[in-house]
N, C-alpha and C. Protein backbone atom coordinates (compact mmCIF):
# COMPACT_ATOMS: atom_id res chain seq x y z
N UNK A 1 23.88 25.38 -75.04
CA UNK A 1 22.80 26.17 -75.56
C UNK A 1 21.79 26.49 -74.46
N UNK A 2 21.58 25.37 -73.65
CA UNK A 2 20.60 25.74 -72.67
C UNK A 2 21.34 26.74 -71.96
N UNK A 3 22.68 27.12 -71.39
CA UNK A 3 23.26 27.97 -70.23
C UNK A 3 22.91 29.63 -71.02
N UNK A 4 22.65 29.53 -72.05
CA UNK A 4 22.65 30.67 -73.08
C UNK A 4 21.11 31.48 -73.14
N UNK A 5 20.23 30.23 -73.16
CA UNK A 5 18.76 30.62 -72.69
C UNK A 5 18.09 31.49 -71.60
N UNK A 6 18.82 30.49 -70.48
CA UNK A 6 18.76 30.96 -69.05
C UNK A 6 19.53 32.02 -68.87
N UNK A 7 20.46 32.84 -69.39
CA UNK A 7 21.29 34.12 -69.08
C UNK A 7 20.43 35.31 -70.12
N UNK A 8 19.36 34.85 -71.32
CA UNK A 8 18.64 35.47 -71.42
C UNK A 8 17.37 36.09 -70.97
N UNK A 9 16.82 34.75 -70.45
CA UNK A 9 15.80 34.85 -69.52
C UNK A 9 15.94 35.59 -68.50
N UNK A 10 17.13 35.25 -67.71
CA UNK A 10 17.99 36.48 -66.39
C UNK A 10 17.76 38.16 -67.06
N UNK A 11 18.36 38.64 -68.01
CA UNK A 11 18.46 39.54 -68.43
C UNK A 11 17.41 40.03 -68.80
N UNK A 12 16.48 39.46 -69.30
CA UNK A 12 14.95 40.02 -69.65
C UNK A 12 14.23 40.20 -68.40
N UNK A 13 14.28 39.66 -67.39
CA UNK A 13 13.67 39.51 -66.30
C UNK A 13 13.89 40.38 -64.69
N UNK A 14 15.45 41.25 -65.56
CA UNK A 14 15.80 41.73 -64.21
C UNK A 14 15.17 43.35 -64.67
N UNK A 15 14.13 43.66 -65.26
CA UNK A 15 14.15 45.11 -65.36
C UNK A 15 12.69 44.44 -64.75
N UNK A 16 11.85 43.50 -64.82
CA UNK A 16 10.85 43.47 -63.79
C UNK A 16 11.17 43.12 -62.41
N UNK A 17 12.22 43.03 -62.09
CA UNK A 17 12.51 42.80 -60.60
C UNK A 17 12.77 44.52 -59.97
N UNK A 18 12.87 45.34 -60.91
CA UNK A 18 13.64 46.70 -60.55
C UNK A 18 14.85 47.06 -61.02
N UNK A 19 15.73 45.59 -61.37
CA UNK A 19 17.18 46.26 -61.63
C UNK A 19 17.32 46.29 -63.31
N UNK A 20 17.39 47.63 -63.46
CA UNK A 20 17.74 48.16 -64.74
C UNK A 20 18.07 49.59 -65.18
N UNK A 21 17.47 50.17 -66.04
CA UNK A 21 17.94 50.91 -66.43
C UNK A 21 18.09 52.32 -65.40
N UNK A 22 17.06 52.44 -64.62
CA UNK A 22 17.28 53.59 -63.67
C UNK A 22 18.11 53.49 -62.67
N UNK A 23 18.73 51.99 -62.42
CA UNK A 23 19.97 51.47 -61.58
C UNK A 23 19.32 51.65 -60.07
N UNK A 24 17.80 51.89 -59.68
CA UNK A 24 17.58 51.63 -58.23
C UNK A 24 17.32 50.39 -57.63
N UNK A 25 17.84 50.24 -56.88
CA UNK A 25 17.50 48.93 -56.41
C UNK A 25 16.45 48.52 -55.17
N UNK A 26 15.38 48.24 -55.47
CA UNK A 26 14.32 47.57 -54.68
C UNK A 26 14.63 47.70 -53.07
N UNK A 27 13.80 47.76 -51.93
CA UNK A 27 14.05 47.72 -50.78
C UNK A 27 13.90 46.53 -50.08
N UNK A 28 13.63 45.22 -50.86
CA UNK A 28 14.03 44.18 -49.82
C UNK A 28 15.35 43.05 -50.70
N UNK A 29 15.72 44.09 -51.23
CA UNK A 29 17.34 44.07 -52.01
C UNK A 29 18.42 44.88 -51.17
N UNK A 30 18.37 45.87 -50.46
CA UNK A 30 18.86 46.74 -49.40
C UNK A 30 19.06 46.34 -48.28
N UNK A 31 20.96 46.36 -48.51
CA UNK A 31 21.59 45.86 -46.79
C UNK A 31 20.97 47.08 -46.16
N UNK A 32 21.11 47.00 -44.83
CA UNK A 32 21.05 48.12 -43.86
C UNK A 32 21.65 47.77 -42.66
N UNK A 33 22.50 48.57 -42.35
CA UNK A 33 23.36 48.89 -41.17
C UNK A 33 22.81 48.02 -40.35
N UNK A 34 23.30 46.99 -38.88
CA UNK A 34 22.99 46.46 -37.82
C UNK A 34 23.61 47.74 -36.94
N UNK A 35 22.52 48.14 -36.22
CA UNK A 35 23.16 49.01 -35.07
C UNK A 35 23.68 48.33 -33.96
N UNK A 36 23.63 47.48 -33.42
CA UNK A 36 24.28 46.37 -32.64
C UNK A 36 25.61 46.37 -33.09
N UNK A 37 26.22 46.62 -34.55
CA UNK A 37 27.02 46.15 -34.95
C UNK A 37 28.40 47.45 -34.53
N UNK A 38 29.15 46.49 -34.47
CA UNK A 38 30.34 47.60 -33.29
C UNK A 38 31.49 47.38 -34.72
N UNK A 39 32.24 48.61 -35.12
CA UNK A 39 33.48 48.30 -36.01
C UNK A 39 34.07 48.03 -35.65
N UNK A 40 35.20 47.53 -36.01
CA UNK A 40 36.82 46.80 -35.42
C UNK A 40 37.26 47.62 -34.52
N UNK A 41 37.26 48.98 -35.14
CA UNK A 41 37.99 50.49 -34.84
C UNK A 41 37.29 50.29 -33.11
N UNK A 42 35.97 50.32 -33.32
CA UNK A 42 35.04 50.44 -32.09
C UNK A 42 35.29 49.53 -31.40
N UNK A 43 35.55 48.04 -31.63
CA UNK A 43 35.88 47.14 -30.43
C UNK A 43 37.38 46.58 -30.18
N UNK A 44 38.34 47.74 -30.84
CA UNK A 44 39.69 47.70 -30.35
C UNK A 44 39.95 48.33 -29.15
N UNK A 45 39.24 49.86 -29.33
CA UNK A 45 39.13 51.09 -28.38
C UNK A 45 38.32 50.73 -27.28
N UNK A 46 37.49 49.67 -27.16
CA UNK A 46 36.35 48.86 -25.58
C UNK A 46 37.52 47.84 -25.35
N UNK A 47 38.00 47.27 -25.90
CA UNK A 47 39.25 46.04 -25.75
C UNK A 47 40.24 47.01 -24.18
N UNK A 48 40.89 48.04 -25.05
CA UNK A 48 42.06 49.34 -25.01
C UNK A 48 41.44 49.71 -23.24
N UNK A 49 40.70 50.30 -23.29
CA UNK A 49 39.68 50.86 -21.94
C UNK A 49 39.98 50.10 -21.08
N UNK A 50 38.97 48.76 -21.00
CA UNK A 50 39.03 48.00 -20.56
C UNK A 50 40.21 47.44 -19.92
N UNK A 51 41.68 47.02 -20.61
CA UNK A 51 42.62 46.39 -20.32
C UNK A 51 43.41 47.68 -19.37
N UNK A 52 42.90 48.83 -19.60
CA UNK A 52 43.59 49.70 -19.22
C UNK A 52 43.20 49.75 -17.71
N UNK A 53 41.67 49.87 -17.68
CA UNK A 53 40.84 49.81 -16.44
C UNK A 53 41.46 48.46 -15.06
N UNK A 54 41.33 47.26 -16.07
CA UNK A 54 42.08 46.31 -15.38
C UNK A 54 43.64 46.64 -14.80
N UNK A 55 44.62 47.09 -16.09
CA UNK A 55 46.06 47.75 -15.39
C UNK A 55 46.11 48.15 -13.72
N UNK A 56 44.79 49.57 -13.95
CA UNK A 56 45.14 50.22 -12.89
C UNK A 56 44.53 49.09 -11.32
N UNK A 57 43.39 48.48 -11.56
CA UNK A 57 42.74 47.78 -10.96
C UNK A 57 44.16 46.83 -9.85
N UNK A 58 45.07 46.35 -10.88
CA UNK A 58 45.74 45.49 -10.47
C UNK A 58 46.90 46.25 -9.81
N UNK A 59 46.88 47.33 -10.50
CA UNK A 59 48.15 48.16 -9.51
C UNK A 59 48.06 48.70 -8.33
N UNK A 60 46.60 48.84 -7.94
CA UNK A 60 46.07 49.29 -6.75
C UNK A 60 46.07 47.73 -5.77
N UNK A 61 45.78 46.93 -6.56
CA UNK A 61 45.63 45.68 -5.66
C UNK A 61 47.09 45.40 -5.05
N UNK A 62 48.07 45.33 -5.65
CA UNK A 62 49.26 44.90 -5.58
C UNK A 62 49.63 45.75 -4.76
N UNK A 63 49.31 47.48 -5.36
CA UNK A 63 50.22 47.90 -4.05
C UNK A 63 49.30 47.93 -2.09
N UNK A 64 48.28 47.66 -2.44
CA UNK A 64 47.93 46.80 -0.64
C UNK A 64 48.08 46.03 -0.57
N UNK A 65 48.95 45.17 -1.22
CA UNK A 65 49.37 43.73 -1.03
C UNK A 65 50.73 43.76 -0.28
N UNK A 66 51.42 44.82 -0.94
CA UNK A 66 52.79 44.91 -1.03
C UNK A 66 53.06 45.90 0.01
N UNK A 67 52.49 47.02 0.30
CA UNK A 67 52.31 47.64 1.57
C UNK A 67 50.88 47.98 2.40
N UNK A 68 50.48 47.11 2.98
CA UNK A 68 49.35 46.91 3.84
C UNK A 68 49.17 48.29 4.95
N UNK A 69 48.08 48.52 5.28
CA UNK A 69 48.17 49.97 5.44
C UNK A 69 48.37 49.22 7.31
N UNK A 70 48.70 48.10 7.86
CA UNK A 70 48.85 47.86 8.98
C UNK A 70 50.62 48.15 9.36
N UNK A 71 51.51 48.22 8.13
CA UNK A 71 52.87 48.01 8.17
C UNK A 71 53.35 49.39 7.20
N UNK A 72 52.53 50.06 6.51
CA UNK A 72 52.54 51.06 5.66
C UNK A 72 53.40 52.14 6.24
N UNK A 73 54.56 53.00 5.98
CA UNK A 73 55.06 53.79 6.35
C UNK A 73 55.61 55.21 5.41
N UNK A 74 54.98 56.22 4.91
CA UNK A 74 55.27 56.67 3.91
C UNK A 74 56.54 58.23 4.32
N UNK A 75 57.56 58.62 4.00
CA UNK A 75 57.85 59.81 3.91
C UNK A 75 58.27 61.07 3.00
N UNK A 76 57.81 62.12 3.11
CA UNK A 76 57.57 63.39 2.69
C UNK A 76 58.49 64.04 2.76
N UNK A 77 58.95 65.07 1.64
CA UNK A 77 60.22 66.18 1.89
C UNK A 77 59.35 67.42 1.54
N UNK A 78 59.51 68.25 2.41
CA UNK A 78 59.22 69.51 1.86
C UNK A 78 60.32 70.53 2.39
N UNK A 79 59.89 71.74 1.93
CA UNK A 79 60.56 72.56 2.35
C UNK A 79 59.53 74.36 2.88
N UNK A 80 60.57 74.61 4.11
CA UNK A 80 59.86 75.64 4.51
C UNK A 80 59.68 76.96 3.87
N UNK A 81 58.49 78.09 3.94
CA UNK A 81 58.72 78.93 2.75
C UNK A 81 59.74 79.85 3.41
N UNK A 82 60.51 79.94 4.37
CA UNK A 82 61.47 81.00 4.20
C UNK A 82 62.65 80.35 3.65
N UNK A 83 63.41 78.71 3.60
CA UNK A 83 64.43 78.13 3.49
C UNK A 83 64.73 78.97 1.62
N UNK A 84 66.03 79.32 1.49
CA UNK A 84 66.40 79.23 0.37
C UNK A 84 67.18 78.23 -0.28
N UNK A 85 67.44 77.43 0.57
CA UNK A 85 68.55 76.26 -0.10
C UNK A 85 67.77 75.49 -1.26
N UNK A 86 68.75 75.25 -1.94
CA UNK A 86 68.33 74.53 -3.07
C UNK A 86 68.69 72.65 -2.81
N UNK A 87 67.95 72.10 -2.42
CA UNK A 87 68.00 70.64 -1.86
C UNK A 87 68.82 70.11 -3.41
N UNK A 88 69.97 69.50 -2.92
CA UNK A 88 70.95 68.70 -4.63
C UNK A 88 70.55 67.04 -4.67
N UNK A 89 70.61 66.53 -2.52
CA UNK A 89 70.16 65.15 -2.64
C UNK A 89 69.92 65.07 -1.12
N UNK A 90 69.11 63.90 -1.44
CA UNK A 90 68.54 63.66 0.27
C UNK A 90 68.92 61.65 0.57
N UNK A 91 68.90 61.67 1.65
CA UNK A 91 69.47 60.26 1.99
C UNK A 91 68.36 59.87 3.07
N UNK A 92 68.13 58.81 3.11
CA UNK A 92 67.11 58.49 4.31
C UNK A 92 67.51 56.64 4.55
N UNK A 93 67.73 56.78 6.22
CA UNK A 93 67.78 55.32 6.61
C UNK A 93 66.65 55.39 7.47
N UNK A 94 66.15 54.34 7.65
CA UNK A 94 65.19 53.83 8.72
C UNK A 94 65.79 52.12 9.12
N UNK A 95 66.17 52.39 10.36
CA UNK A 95 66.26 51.52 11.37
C UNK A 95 67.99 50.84 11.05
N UNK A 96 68.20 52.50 10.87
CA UNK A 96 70.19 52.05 10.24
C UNK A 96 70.33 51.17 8.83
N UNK A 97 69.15 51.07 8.20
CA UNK A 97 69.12 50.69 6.69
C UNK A 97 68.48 51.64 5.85
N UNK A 98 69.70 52.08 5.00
CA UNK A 98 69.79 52.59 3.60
C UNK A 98 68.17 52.55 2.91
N UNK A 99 67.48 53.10 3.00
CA UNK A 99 65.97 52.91 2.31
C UNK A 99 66.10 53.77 1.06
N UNK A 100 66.56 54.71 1.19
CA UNK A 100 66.36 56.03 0.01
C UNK A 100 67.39 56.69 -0.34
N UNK A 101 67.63 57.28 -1.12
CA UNK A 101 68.82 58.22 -1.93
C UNK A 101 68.01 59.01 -3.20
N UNK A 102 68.19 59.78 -3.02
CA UNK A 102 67.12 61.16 -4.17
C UNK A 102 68.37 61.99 -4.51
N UNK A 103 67.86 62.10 -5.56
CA UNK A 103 69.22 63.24 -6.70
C UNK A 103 67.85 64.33 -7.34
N UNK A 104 68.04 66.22 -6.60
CA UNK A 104 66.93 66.49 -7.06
C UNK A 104 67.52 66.91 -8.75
N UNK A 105 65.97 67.27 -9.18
CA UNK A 105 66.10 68.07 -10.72
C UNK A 105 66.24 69.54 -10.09
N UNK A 106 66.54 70.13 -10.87
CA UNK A 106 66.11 72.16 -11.28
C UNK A 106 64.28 72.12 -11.66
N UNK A 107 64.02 71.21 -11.77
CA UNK A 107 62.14 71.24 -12.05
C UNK A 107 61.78 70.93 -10.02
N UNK A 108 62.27 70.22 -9.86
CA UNK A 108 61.66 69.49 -8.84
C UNK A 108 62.47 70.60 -7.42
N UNK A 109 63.28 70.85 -7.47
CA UNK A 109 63.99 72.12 -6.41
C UNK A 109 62.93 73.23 -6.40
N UNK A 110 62.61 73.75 -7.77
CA UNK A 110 61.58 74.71 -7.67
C UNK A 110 60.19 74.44 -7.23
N UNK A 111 60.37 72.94 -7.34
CA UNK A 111 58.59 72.83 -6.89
C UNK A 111 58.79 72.69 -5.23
N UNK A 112 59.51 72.43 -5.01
CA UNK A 112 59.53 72.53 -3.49
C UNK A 112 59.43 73.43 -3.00
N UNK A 113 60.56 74.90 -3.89
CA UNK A 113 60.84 75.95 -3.70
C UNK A 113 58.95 76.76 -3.79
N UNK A 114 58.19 76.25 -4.51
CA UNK A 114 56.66 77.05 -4.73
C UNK A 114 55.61 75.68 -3.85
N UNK A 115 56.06 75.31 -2.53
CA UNK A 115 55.18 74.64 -1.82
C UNK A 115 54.78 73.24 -1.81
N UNK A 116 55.99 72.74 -3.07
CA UNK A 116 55.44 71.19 -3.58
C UNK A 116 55.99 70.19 -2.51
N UNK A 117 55.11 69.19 -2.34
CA UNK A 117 55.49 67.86 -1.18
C UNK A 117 56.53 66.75 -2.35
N UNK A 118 57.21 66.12 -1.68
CA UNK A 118 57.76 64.89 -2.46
C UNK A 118 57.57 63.95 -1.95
N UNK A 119 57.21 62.97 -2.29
CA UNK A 119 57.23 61.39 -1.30
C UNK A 119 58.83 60.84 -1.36
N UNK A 120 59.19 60.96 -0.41
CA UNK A 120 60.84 60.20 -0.63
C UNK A 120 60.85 58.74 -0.72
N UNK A 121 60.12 57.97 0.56
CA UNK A 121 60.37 56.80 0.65
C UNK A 121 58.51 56.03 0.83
N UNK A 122 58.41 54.80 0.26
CA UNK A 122 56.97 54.21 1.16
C UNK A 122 57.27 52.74 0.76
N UNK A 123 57.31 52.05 2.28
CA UNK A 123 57.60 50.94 2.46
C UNK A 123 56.83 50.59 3.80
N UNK A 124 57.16 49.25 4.13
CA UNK A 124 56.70 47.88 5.28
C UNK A 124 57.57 48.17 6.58
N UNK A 125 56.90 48.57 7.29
CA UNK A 125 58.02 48.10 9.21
C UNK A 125 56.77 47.52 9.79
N UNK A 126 57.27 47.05 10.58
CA UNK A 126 56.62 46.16 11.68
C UNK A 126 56.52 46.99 13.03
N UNK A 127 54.83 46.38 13.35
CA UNK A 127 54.55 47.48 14.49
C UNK A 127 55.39 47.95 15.60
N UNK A 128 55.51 48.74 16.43
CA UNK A 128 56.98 49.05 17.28
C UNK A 128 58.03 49.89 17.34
N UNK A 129 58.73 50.34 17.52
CA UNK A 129 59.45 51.69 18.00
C UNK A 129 60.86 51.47 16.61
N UNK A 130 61.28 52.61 15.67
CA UNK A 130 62.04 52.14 15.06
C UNK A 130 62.55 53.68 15.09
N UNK A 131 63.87 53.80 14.10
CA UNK A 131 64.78 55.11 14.14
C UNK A 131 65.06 55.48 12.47
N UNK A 132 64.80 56.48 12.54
CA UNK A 132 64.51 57.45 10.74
C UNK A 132 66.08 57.95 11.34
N UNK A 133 66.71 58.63 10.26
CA UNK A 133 67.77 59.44 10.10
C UNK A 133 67.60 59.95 8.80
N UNK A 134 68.13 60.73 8.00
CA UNK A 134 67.99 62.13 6.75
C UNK A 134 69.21 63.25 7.21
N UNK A 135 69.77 62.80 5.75
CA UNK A 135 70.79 63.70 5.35
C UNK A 135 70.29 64.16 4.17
N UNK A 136 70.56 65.69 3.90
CA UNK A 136 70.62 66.93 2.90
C UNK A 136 71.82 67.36 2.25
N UNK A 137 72.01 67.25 1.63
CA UNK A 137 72.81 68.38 0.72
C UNK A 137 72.42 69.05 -0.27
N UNK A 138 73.03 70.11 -0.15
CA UNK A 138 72.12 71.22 -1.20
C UNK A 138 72.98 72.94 -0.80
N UNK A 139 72.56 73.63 -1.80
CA UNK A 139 73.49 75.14 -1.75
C UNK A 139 72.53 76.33 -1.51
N UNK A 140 73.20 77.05 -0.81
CA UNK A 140 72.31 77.76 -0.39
C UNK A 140 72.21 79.14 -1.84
N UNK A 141 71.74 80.16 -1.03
CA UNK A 141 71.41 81.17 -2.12
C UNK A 141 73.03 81.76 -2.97
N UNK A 142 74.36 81.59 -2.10
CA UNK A 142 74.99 82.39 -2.90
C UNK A 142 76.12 81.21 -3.74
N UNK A 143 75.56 79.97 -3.40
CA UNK A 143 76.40 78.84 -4.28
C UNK A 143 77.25 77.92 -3.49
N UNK A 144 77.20 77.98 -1.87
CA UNK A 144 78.17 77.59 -1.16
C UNK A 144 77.24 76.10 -1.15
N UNK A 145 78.23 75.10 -0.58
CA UNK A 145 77.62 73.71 -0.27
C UNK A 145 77.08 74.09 1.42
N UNK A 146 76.01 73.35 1.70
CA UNK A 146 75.36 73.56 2.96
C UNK A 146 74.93 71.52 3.13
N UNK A 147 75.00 71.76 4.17
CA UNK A 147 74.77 70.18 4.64
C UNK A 147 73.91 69.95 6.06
N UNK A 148 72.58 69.09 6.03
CA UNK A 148 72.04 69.27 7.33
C UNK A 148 71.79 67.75 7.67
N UNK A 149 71.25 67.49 9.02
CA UNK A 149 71.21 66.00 9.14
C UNK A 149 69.95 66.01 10.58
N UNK A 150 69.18 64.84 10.64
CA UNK A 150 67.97 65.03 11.29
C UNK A 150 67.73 62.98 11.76
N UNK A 151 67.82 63.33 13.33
CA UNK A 151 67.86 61.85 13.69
C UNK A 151 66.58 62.08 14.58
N UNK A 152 65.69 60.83 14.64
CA UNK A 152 64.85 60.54 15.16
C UNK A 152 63.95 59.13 15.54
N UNK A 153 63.16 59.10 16.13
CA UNK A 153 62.38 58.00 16.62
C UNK A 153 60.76 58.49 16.25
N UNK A 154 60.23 57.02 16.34
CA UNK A 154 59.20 57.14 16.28
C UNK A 154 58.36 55.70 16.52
N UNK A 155 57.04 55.48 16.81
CA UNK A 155 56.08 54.72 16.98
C UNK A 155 55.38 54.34 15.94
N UNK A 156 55.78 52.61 15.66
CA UNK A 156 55.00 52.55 14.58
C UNK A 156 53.51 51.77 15.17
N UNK A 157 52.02 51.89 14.83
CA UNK A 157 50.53 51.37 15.30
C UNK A 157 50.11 50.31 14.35
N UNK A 158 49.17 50.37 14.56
CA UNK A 158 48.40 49.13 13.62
C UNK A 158 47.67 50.06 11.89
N UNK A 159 47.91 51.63 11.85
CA UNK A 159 48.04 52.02 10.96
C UNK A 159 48.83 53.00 9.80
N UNK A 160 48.50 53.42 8.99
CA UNK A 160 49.52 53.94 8.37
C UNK A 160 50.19 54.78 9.06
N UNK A 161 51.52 55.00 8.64
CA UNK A 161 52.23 55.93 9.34
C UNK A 161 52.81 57.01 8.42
N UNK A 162 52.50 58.38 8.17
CA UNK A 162 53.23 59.30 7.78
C UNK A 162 54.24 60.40 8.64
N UNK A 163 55.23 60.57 7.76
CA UNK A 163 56.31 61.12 8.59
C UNK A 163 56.72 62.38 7.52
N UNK A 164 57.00 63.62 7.96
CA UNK A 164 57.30 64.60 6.68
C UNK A 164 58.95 64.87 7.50
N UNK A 165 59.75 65.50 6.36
CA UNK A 165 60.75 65.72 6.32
C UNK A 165 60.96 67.38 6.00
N UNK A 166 60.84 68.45 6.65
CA UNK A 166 60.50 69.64 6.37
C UNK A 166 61.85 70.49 6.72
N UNK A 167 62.56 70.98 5.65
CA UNK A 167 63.58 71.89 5.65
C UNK A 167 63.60 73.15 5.80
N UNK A 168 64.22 73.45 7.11
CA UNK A 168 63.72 75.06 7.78
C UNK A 168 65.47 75.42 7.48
N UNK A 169 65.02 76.85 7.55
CA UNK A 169 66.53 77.35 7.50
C UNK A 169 66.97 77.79 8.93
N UNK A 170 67.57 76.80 9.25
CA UNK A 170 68.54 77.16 10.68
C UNK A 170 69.38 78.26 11.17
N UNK A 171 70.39 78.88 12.08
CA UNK A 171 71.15 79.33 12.63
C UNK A 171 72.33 80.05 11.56
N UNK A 172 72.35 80.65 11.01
CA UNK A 172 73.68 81.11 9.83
C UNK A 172 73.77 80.35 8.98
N UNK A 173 72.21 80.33 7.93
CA UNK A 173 71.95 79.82 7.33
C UNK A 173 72.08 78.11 6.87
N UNK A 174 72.42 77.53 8.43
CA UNK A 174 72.47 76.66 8.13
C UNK A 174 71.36 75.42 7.68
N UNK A 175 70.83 74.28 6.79
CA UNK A 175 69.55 73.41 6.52
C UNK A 175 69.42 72.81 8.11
N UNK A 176 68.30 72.71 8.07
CA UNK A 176 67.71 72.35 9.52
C UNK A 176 66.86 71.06 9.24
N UNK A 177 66.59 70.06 9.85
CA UNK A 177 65.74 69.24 9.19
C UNK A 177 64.84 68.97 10.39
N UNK A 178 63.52 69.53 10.45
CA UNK A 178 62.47 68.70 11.34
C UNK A 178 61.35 67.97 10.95
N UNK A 179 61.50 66.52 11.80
CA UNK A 179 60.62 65.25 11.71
C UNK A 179 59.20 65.63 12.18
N UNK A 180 58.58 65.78 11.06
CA UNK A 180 56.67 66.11 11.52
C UNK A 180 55.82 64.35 11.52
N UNK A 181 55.46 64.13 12.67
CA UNK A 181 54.78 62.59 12.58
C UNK A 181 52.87 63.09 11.72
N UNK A 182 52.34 62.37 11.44
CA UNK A 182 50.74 62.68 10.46
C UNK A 182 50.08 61.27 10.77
N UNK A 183 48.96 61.49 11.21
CA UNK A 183 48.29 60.12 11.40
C UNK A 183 46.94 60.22 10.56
């Protein structure tokens, strides 16, 4: 009987607190937003950033870890704008070891073909005199196989070393390959 009292008393009492019949509710009855307050949604997407930010952070670290710009050796294929050959694959040894083998696309022939660079190879030698070699194959404009080959030396310093690989069209149409050094 008493729990029956007190749920009357409640009920009589809540239209002087405000809550009743007009259903508004009082203002120190009113949540209100924490602007501090970040949604899930919002601190998945700062999580997301973040881990992403770190990714690249670590991929940059690793790769001067992994090629130090004292041993750094990078090479380039391009091609010259009169060459028409269509490059199919390129081979590259440095120092009589196998470093590279490239199989091109029909995307990537044309980008060469409209001025585009490729990085073929980027790896570690040790300071001191070492030997590049590059083989081509590829067809020229009327479908025939064409084949070129390009031996050389070079000096490696205490910094990076770039080397381009630039395909000129040779002697009766033959691929020509000349070694450009870049410091």
């Amino acid at each position: 009987m008493n729990t029956r009292i007190l749920w009357i008393v409640l009920f009589s009492l809540l239209p002087s607190l405000g809550f009743g019949q007009d259903g508004n509710t009082p203002d120190r009855f009113t949540i209100l937003p924490d602007p501090t307050f970040k949604s899930l949604d919002d601190q998945v997407q700062s999580l997301r950033k973040d881990v992403l930010n770190l990714s690249q952070d670590l991929s940059r670290l690793q790769n001067n870890l992994l090629t130090p710009a004292a041993t750094q050796i990078s090479v380039f294929v391009s091609l010259d704008s009169q060459s028409t050959m269509n490059i199919e694959a390129m081979q590259l040894q440095l120092d009589d070891r196998p470093v590279a083998n490239y199989i091109y696309t029909t995307g990537e022939q044309e980008a060469l073909h409209h001025g585009g660079v490729q990085r073929l190879y980027m790896g570690n030698v040790a300071v001191g005199p070492h030997r590049l070699s590059a083989a081509v194959t590829g067809k020229d404009a009327t479908g025939n196989e064409k084949r070129g080959s390009v031996n050389g030396k070079f000096e490696k310093s205490m910094s990076a070393k770039f080397i381009e690989i630039k395909l000129t069209k040779g002697a009766a149409d033959t691929p020509q390959l000349v070694l450009k050094e870049w410091e």
